[in-house]
PDB file of N, CA and C in Angstrom:
ATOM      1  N   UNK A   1     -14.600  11.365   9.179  1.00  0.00           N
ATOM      2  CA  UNK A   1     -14.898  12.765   9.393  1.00  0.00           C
ATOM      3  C   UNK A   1     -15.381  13.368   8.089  1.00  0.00           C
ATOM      4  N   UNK A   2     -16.456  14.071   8.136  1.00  0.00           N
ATOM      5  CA  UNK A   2     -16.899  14.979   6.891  1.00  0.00           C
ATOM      6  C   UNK A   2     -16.835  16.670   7.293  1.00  0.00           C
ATOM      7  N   UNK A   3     -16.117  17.219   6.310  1.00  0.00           N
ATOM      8  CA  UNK A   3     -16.311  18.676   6.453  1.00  0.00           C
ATOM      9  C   UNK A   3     -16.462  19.810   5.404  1.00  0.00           C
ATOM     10  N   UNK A   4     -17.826  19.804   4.876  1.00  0.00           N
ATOM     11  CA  UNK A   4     -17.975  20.455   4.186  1.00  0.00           C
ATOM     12  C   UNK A   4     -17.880  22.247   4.342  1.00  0.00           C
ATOM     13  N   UNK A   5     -17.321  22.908   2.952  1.00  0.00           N
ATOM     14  CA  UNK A   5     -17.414  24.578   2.802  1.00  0.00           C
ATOM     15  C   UNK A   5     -17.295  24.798   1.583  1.00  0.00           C
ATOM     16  N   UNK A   6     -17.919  25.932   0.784  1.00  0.00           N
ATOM     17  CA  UNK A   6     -17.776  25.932  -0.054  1.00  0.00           C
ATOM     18  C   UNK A   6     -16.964  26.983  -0.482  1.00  0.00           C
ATOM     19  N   UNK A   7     -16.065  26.839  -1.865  1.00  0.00           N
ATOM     20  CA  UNK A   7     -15.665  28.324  -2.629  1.00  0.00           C
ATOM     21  C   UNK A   7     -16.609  28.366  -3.892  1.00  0.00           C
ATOM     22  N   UNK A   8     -17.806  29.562  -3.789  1.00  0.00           N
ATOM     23  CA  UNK A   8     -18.479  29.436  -4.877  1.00  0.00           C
ATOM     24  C   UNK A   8     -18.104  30.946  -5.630  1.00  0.00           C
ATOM     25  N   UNK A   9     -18.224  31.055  -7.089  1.00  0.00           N
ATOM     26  CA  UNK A   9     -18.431  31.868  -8.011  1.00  0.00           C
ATOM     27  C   UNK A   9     -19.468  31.534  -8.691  1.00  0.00           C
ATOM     28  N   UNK A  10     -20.677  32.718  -9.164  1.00  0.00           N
ATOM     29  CA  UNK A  10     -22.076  32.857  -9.817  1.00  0.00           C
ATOM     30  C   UNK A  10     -21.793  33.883 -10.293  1.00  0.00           C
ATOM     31  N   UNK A  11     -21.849  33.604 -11.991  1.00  0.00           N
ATOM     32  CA  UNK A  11     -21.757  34.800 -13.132  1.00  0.00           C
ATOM     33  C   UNK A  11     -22.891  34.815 -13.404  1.00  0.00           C
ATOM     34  N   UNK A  12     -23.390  36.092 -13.854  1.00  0.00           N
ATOM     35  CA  UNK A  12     -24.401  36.708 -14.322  1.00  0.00           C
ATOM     36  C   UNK A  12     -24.089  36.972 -15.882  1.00  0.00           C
ATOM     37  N   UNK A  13     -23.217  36.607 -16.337  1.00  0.00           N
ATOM     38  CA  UNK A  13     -23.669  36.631 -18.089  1.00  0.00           C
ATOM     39  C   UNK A  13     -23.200  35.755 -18.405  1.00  0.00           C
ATOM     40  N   UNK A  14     -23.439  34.812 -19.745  1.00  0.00           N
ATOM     41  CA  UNK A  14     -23.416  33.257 -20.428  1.00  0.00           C
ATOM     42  C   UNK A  14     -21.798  33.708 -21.384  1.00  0.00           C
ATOM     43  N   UNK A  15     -21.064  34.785 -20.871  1.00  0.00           N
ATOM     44  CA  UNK A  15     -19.544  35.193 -21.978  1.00  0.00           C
ATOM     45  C   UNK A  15     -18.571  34.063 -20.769  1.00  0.00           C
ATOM     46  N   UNK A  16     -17.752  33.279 -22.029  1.00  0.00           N
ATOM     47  CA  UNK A  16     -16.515  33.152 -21.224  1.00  0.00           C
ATOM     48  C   UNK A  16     -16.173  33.744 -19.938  1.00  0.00           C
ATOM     49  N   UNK A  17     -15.909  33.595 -18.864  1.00  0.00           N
ATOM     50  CA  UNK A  17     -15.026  34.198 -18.004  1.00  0.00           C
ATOM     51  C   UNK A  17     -13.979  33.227 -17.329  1.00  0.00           C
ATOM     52  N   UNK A  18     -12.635  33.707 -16.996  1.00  0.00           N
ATOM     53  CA  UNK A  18     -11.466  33.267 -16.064  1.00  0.00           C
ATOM     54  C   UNK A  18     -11.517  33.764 -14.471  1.00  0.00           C
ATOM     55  N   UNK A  19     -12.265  33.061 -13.851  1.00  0.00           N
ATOM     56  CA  UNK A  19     -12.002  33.269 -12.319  1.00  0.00           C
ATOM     57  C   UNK A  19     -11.030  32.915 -11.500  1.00  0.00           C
ATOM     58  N   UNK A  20     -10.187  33.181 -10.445  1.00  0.00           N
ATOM     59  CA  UNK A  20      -9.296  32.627  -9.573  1.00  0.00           C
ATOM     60  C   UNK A  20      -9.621  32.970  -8.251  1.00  0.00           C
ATOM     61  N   UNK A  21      -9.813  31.758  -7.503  1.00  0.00           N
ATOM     62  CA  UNK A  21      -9.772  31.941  -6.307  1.00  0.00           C
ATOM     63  C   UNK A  21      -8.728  31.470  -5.278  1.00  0.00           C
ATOM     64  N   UNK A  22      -8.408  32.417  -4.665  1.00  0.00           N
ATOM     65  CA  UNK A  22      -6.924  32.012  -4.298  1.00  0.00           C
ATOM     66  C   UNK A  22      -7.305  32.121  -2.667  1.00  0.00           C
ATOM     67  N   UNK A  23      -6.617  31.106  -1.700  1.00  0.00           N
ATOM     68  CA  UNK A  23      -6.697  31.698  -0.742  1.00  0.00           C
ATOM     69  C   UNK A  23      -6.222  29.900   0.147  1.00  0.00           C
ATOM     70  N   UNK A  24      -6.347  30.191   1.235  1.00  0.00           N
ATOM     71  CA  UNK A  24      -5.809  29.120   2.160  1.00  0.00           C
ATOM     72  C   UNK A  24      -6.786  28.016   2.655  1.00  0.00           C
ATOM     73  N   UNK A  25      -6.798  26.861   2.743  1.00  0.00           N
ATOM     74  CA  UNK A  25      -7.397  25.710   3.662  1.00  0.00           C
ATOM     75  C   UNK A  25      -6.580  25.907   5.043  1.00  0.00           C
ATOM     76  N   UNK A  26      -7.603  26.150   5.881  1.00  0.00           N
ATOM     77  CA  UNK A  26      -7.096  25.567   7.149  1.00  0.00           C
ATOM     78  C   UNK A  26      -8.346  24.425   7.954  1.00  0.00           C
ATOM     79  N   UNK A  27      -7.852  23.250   7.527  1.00  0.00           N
ATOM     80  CA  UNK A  27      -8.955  22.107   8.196  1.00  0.00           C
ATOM     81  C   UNK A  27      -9.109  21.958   9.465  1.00  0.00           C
ATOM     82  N   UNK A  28     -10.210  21.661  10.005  1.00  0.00           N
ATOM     83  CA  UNK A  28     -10.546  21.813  11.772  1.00  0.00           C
ATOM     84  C   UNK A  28      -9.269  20.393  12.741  1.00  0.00           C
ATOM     85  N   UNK A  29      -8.862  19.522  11.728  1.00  0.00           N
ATOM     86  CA  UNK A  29      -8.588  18.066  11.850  1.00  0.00           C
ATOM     87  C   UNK A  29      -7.666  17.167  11.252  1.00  0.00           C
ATOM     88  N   UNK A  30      -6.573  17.125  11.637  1.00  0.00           N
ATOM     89  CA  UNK A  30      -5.579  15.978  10.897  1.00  0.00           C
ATOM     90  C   UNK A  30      -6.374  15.694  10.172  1.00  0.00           C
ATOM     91  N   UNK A  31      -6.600  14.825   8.707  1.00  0.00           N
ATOM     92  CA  UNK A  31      -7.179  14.166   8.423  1.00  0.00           C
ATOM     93  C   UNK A  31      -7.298  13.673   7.150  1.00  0.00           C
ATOM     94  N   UNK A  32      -7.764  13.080   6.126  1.00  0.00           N
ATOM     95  CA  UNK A  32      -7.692  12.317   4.570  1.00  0.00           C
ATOM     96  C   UNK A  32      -8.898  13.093   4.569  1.00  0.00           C
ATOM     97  N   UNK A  33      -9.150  13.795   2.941  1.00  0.00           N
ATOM     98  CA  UNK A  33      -9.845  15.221   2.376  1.00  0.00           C
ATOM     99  C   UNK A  33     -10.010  14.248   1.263  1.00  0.00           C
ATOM    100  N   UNK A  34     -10.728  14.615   0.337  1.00  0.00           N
ATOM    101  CA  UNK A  34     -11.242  14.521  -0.953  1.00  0.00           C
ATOM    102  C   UNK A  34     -11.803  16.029  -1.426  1.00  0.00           C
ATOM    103  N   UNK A  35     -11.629  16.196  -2.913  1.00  0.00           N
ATOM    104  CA  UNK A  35     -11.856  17.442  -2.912  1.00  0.00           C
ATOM    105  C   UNK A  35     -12.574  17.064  -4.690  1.00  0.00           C
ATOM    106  N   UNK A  36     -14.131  17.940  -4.672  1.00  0.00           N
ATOM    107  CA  UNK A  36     -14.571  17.444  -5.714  1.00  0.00           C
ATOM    108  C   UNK A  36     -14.643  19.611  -6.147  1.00  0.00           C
ATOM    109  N   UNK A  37     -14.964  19.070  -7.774  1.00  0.00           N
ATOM    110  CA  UNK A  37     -15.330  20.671  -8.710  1.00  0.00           C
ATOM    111  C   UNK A  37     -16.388  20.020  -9.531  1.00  0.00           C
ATOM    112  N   UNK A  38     -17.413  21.153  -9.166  1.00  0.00           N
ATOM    113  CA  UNK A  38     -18.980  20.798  -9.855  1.00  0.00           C
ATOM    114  C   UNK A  38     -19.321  22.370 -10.326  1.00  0.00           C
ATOM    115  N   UNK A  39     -19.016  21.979 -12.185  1.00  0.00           N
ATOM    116  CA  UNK A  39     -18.934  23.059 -13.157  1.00  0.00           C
ATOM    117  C   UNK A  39     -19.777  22.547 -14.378  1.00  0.00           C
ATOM    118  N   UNK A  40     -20.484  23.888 -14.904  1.00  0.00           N
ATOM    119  CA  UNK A  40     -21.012  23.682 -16.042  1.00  0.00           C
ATOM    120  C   UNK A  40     -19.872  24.000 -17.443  1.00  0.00           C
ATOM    121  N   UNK A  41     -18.517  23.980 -17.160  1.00  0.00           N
ATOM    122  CA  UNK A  41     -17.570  24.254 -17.842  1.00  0.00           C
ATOM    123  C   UNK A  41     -16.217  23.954 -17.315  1.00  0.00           C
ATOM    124  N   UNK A  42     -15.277  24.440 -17.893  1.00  0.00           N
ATOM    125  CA  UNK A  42     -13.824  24.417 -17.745  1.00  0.00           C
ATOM    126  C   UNK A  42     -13.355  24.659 -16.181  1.00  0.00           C
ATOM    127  N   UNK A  43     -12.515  23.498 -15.542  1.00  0.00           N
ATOM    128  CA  UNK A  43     -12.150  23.927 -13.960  1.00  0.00           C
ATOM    129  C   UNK A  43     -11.136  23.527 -13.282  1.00  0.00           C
ATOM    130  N   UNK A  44     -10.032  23.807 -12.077  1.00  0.00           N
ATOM    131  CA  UNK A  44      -9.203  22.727 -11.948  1.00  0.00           C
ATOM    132  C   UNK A  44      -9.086  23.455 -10.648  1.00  0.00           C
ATOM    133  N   UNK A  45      -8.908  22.396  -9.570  1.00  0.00           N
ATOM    134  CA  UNK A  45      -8.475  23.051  -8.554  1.00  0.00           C
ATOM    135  C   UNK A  45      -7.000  22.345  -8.592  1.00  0.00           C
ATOM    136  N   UNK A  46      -6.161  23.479  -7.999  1.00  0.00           N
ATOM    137  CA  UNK A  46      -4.792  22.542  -7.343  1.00  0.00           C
ATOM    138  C   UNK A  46      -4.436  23.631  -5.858  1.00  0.00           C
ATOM    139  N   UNK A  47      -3.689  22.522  -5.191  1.00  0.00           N
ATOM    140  CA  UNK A  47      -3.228  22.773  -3.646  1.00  0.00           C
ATOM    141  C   UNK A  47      -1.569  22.840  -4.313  1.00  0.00           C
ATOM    142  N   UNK A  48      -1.149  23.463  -3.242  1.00  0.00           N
ATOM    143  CA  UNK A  48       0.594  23.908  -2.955  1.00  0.00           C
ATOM    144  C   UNK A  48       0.361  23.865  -1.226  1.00  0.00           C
ATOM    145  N   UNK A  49       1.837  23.308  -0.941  1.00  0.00           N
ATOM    146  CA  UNK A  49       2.330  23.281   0.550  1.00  0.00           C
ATOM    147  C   UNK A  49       2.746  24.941   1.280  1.00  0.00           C
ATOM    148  N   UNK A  50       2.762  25.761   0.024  1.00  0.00           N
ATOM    149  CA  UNK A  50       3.134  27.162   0.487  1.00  0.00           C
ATOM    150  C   UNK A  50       2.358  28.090  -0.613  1.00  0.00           C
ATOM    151  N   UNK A  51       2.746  29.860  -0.763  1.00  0.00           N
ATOM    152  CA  UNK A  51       2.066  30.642  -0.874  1.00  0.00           C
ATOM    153  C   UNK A  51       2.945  30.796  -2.447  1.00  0.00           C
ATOM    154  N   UNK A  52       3.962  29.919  -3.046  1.00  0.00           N
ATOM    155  CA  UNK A  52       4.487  30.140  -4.542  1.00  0.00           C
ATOM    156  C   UNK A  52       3.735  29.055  -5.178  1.00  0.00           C
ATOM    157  N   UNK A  53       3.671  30.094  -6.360  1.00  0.00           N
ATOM    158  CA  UNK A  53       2.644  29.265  -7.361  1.00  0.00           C
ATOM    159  C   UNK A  53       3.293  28.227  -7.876  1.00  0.00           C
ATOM    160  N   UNK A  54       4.586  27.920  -8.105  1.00  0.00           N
ATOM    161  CA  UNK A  54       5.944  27.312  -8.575  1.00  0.00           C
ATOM    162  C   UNK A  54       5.151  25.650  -8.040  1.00  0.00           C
ATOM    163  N   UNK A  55       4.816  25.765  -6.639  1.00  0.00           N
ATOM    164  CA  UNK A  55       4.360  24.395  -5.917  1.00  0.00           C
ATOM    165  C   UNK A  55       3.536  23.879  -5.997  1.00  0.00           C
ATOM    166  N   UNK A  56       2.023  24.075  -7.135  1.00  0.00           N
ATOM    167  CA  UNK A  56       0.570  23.780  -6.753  1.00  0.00           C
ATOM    168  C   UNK A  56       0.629  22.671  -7.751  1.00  0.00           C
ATOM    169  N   UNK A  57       0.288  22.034  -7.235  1.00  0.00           N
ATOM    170  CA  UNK A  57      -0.400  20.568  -7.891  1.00  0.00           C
ATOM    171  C   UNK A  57      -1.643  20.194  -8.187  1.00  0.00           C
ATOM    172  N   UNK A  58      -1.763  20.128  -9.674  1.00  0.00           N
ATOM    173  CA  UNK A  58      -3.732  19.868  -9.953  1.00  0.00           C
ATOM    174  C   UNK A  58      -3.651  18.452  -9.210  1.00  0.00           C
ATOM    175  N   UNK A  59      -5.549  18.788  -8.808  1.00  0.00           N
ATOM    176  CA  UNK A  59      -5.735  17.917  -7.567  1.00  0.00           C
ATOM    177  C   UNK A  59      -7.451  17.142  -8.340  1.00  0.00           C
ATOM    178  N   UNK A  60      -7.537  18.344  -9.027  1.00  0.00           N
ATOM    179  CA  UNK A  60      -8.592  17.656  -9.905  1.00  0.00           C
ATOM    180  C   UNK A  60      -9.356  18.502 -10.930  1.00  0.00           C
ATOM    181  N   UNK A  61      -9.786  18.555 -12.121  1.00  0.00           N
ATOM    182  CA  UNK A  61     -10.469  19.462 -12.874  1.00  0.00           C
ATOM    183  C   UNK A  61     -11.950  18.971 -13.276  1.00  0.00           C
ATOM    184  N   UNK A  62     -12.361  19.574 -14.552  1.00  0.00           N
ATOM    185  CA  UNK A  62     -13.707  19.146 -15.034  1.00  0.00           C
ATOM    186  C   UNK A  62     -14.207  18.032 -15.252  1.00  0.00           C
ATOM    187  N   UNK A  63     -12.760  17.543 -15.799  1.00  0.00           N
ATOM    188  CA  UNK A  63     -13.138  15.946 -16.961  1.00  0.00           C
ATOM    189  C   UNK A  63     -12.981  14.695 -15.319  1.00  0.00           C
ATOM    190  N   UNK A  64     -12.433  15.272 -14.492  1.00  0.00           N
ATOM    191  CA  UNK A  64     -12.435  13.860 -13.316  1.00  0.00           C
ATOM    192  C   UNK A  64     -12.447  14.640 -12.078  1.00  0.00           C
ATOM    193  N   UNK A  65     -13.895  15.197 -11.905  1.00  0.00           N
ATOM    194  CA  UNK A  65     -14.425  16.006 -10.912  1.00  0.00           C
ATOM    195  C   UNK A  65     -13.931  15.697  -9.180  1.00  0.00           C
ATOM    196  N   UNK A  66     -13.022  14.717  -9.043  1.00  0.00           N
ATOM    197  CA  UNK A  66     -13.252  14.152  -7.574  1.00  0.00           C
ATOM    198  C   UNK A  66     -11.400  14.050  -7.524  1.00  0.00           C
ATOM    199  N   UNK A  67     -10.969  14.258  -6.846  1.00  0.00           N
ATOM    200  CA  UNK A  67      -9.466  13.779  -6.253  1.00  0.00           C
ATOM    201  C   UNK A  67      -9.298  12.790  -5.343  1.00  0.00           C
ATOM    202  N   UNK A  68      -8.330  12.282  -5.536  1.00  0.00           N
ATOM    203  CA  UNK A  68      -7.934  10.989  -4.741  1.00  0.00           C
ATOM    204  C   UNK A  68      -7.713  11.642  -3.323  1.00  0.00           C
ATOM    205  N   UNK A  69      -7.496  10.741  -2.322  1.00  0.00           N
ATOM    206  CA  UNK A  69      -7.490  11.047  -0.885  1.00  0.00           C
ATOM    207  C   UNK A  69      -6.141  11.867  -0.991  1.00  0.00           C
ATOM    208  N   UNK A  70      -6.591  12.995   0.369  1.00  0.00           N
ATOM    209  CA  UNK A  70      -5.399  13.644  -0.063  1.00  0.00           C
ATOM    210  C   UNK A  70      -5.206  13.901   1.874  1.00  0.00           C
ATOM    211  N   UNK A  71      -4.387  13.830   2.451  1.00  0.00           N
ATOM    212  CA  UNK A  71      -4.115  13.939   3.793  1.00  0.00           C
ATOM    213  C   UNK A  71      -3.179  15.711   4.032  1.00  0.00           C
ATOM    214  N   UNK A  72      -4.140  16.604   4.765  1.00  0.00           N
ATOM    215  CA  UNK A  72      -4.327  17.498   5.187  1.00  0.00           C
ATOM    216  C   UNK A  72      -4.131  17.883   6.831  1.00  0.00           C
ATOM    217  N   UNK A  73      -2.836  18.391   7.435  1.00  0.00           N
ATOM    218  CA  UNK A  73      -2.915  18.707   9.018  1.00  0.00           C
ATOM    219  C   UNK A  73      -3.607  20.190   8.938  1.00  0.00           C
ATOM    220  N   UNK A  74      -4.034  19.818  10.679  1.00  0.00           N
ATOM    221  CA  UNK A  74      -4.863  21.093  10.826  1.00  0.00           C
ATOM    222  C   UNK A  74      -3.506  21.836  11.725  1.00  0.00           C
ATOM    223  N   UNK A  75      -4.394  23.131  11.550  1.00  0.00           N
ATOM    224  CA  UNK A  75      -3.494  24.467  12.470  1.00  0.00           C
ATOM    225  C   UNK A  75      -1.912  24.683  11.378  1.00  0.00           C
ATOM    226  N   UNK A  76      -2.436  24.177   9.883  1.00  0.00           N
ATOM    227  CA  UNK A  76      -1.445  25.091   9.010  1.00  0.00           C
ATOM    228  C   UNK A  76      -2.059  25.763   7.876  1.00  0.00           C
ATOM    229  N   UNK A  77      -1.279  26.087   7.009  1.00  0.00           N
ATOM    230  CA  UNK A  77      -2.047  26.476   5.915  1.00  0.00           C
ATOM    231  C   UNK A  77      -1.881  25.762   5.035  1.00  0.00           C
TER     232      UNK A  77
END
């Protein structure tokens, strides 16, 4: 199964900035995910099983753009 979407951010000036995008996966499909970050700089995504930050686990950043298989049910968050 492939299911692509994107979370994009496009800055308009070349200064440092810290973005966060926060918000939920809900996948169409039981299923094994891979999750890549394609940056001209500094990046990391991480997943948590719930809505505390206490739980998120980097899943992958700049220097190793791609995450290992990661198994995802659908109809949660």
């Amino acid at each position: 199964m492939s299911w692509t979407d994107d979370a994009l951010y496009v800055s308009n000036t070349s200064s440092a900035q810290t973005v966060w995008l926060v918000g939920f996966i809900r996948v169409p499909k039981t299923a094994t995910f891979t999750f890549t970050v394609n940056t001209n700089g500094a990046a990391a995504l991480f997943l948590s099983s719930d809505a505390n930050p206490a739980n998120k686990a980097l899943v992958t950043d700049a220097t190793n753009n791609q995450s290992t298989s990661i198994l995802l049910n659908n109809n949660t968050k």
